[in-house]
Every structure is written in C-alpha cells, then in structure tokens.
Protein backbone atom coordinates (compact mmCIF):
# COMPACT_ATOMS: atom_id res chain seq x y z
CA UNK A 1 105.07 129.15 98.49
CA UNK A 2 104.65 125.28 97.15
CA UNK A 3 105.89 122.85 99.28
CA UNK A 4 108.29 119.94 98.11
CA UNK A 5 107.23 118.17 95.24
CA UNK A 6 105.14 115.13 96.26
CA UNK A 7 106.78 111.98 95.49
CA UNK A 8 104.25 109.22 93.47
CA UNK A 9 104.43 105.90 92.31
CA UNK A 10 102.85 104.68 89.82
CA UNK A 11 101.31 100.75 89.01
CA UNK A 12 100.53 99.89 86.15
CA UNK A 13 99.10 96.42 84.20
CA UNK A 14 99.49 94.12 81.07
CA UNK A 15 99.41 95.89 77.69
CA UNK A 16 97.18 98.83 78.45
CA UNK A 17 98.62 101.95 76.34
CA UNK A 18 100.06 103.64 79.21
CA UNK A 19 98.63 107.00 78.19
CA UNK A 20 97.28 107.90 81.92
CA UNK A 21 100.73 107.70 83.23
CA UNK A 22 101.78 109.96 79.65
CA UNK A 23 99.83 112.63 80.93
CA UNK A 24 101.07 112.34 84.82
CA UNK A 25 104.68 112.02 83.51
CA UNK A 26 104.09 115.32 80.83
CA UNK A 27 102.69 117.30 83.86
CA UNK A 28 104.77 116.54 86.40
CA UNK A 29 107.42 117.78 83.66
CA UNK A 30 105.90 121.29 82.40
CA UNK A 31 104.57 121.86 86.30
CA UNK A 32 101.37 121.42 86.07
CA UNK A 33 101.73 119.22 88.91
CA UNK A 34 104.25 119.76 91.88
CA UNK A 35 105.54 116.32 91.97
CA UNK A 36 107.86 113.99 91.06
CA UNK A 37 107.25 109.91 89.44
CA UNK A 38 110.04 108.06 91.49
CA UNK A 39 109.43 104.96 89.97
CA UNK A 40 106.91 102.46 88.13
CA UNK A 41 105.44 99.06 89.17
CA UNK A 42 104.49 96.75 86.23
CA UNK A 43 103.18 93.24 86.21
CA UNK A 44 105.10 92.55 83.48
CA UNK A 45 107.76 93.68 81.57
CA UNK A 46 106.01 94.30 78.27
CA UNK A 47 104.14 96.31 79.30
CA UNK A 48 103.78 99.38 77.28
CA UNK A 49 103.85 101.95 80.16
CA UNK A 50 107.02 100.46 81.39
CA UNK A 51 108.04 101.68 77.78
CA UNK A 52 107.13 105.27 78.29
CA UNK A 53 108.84 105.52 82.17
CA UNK A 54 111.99 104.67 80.46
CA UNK A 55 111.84 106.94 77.67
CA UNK A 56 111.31 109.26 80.53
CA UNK A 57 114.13 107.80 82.63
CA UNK A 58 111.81 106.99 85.55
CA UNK A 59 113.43 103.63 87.23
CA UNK A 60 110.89 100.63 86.49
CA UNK A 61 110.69 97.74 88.49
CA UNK A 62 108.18 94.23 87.61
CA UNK A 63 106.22 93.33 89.99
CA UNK A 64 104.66 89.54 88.50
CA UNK A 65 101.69 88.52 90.86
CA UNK A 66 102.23 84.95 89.23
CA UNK A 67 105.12 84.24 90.68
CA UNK A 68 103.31 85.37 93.81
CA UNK A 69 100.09 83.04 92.56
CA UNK A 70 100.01 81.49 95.96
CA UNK A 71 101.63 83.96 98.25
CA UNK A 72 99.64 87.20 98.88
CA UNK A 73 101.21 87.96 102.17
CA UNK A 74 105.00 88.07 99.66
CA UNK A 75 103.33 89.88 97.00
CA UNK A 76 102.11 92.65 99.38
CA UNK A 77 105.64 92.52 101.54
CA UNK A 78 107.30 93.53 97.84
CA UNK A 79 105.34 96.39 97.22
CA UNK A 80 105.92 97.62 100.70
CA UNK A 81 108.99 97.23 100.34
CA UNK A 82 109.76 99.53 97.61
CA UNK A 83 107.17 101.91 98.77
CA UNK A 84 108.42 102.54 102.11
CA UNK A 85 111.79 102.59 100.55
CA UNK A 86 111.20 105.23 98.72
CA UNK A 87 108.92 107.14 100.85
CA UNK A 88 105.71 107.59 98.76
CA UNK A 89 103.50 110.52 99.03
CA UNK A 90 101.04 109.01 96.89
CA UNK A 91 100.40 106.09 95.03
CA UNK A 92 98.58 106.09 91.24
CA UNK A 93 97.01 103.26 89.48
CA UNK A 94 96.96 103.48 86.11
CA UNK A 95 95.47 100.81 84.39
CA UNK A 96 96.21 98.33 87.04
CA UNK A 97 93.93 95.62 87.20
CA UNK A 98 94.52 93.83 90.30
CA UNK A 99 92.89 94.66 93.79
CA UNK A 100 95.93 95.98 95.76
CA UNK A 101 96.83 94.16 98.71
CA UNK A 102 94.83 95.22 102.03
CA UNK A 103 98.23 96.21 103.99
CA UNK A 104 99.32 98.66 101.05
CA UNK A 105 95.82 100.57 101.32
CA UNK A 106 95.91 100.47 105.54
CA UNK A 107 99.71 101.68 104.90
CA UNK A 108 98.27 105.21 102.61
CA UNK A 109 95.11 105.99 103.63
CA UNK A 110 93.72 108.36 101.41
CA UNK A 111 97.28 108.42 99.29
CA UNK A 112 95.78 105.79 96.70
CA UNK A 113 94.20 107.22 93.27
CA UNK A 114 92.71 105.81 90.41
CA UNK A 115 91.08 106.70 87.69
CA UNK A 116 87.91 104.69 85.58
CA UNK A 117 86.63 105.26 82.39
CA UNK A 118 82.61 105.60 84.23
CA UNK A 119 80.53 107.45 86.05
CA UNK A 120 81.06 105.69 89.48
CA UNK A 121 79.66 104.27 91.04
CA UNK A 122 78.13 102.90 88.08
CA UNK A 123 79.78 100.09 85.92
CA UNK A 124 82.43 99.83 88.09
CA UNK A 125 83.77 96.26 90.49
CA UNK A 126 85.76 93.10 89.25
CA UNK A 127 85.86 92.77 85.34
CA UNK A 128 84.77 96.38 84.94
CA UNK A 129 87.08 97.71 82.42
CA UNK A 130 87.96 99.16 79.38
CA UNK A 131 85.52 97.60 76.29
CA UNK A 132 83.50 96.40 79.43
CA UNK A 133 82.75 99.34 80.51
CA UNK A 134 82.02 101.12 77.86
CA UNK A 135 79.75 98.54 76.20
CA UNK A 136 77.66 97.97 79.85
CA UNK A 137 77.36 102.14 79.79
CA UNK A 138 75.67 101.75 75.87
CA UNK A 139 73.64 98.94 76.56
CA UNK A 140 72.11 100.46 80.20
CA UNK A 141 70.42 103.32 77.97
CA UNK A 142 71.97 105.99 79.44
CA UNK A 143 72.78 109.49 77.91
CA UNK A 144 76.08 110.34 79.78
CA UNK A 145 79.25 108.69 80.51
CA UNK A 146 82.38 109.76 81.55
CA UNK A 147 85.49 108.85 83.95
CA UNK A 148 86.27 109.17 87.87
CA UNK A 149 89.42 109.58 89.69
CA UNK A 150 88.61 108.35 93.21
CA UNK A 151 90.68 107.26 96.61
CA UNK A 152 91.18 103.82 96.64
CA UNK A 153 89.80 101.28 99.45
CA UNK A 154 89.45 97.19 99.90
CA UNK A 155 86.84 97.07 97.24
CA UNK A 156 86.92 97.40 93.63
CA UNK A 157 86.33 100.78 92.29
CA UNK A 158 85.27 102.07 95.33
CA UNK A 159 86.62 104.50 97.68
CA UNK A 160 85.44 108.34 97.78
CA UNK A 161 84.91 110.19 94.32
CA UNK A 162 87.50 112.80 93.69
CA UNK A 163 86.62 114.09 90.37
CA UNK A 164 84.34 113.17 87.71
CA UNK A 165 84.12 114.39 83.87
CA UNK A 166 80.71 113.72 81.56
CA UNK A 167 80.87 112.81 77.71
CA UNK A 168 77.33 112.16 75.89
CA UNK A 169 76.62 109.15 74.40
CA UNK A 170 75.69 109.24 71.07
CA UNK A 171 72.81 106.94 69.54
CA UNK A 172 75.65 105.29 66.84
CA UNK A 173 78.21 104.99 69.84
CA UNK A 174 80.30 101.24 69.98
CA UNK A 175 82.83 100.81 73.02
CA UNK A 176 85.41 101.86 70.68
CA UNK A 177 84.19 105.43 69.44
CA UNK A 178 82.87 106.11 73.12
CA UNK A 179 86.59 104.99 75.07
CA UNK A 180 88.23 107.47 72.17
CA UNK A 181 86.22 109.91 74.01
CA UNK A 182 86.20 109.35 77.26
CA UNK A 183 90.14 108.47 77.26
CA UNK A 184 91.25 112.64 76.79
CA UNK A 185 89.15 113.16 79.45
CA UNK A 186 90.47 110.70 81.90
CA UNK A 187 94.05 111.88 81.30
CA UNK A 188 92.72 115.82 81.97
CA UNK A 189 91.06 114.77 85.17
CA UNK A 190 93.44 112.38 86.39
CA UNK A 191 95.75 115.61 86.22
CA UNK A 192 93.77 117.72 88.18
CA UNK A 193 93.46 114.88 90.74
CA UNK A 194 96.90 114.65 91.47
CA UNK A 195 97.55 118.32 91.42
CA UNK A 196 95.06 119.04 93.95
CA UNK A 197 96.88 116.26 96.16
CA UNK A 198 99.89 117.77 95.11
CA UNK A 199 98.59 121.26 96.45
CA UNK A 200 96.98 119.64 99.65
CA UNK A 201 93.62 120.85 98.70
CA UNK A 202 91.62 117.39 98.95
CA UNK A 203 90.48 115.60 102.26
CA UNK A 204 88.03 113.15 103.36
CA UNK A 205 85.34 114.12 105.30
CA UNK A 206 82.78 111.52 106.56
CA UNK A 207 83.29 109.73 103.38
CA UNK A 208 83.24 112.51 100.82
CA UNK A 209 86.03 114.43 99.03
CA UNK A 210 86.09 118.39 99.98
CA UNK A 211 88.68 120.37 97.90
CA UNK A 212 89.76 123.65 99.41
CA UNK A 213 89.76 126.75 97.28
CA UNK A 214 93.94 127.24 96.09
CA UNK A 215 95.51 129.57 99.12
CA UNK A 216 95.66 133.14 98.43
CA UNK A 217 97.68 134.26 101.50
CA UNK A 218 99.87 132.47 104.25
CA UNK A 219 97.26 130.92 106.56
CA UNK A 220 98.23 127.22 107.16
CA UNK A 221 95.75 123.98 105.86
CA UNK A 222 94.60 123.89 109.31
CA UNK A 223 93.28 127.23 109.58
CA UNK A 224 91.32 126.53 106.21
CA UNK A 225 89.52 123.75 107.95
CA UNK A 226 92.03 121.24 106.74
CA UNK A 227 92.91 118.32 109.32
C-alpha cells in the first residue's frame, strides 16, 4: 500500500519555458507520481511556469530576490516561511537559477532535487546553463551528453547524482538542436526522480544515491536496508 502523497514545492526562475514543472504537474496528475505540487515559487511574475501552475490551479507565490538584493538572511526567512508552512516533503528546482539559501538546504537534507541539462559533474557550477551548457558540451569534443537529476547541497550543481540519461552528440550539433534533445529527456528523468522519492526508494549512503528495488511484500524500508 502507497503511503500519502508526498507534498513538493516547486521554484522556478525568469522566462525559462516551464516544461520540467509540465511534466511534474502531468504526472503527479495521471499517477505516475504519488504526490501532490502545493504550490510554486517564482522570481518573478512573468514567468512562464507561473503560467502553467495556474492553468493547473496550483497557488503561486513571487518570490523577487531583488527586493531582497541586500538581505539574504530575509530572503531565506521567506522561503522558510512558506515551506514550513506548508510542510514540504520535497522541494524541486526547476529552472531556478539562484543558489538556494544555506538554511533552506540544512532545513531538507536530502529533500532538494534538481535537474541539469549535463552529464554532471561535467559543465555544471555558476553560469552553467541552458545554451551554456550545451555549447561547452560541443566544444569539449565529447560524444555523449545528457541531463542529471541530483540532491541539492551549498554548491552549484553539486550534491549526489540521482539519475542520469545519455543523448549522442552529433558532428552538425549547435546548442539549439542538442537542448531539443536533451530537454524530453530531462522531463522523463526528472519524473522518475521524484517518483522514486515519492516511493521512498532513494537514500544517501556515504555520498552516493542507492535506490531500493520497488517492495513486493509488507517488510518495512528499514528491513530493506533503508535508514
């Protein structure tokens, strides 16, 4: 038997599509994943994704780190604030751009995914995204790319590797043909990801990710090695 639905938030940035939190809001809805989107964070209202929580009447709330441009200790008690409110299982970053504030990771260990259009821990850190990426993984020579959904520490892009997908990279690849295929399979894995956390199937152990095999009879996590 599935326990509650999980309960996720979900950040979000600028004017990236939104299509990551698409896919997390179209699973959570068809059950792919056992949880529930309680709200949105956005750095701004415009913000495209802010668009698609509506149309899927998930409350939205901004966020702007500008008006908190000199106040990092206010900006981090606001997003505790409605994160403890709301008692967050788990906390998803989809396409947000900023490095969340140290007291919100020490507050969810573990509880913090994201997902990056790379092969991490390649072409990841500060400035590492989207054409940026792509273009650095073309120009390095390589022959595979891909995305990452990973736990989320103090550091850019770091944190324990969850999941990873691979995509070749094609001699007449630009950032833009590359991203159109890497993108499907960032929204695939980032739905996986969750639903495993969902399921209580992933767990850090000395700094890697195990996933446990889905329960086929009644024995609790614990007895499966889970702690």
């Amino acid at each position: 038997m599935l326990k509650e639905p999980i309960k996720i938030a979900v950040l979000v940035s600028g004017h990236g599509r939104g299509t990551n939190l698409q896919a997390l809001i179209d699973a959570c809805a068809d059950g792919r994943i056992n949880g529930k989107i309680a709200f949105v964070i956005g750095t701004r209202s415009d913000a495209p994704a802010l668009e698609r929580a509506k149309a899927a009447n998930i409350y939205t709330s901004i966020v702007s780190p500008k008006k908190y441009e000199n106040d990092s200790d206010g900006y981090s008690a606001t997003l505790m604030r409605i994160l403890e409110r709301e008692k967050i299982d788990l906390i998803c970053l989809c396409g947000y751009m900023l490095k969340l504030p140290e007291k919100v990771v020490e507050k969810f260990p573990d509880a913090i995914l994201n997902v990056h259009p790379a092969l991490l821990p390649l072409f990841g850190g500060q400035g590492m995204f989207g054409e940026h990426v792509h273009r650095a993984a073309i120009e390095s020579g390589m022959k595979f790319s891909g995305c990452t959904v990973h736990f989320v520490d103090d550091r850019y892009d770091n944190g324990p590797i969850i999941l990873q997908r691979t995509v070749e990279i094609l001699d007449e690849d630009t950032p833009a043909t590359l991203s159109a295929r890497v993108l499907p399979l960032e929204h695939e894995v980032y739905v996986e990801a969750v639903k495993l956390f969902a399921e209580h199937r992933v767990y850090v152990d000395a700094g890697r990710v195990k996933i446990l095999p889905e329960k086929r009879d009644n024995c609790s996590l614990s007895e499966r090695g889970y702690q």
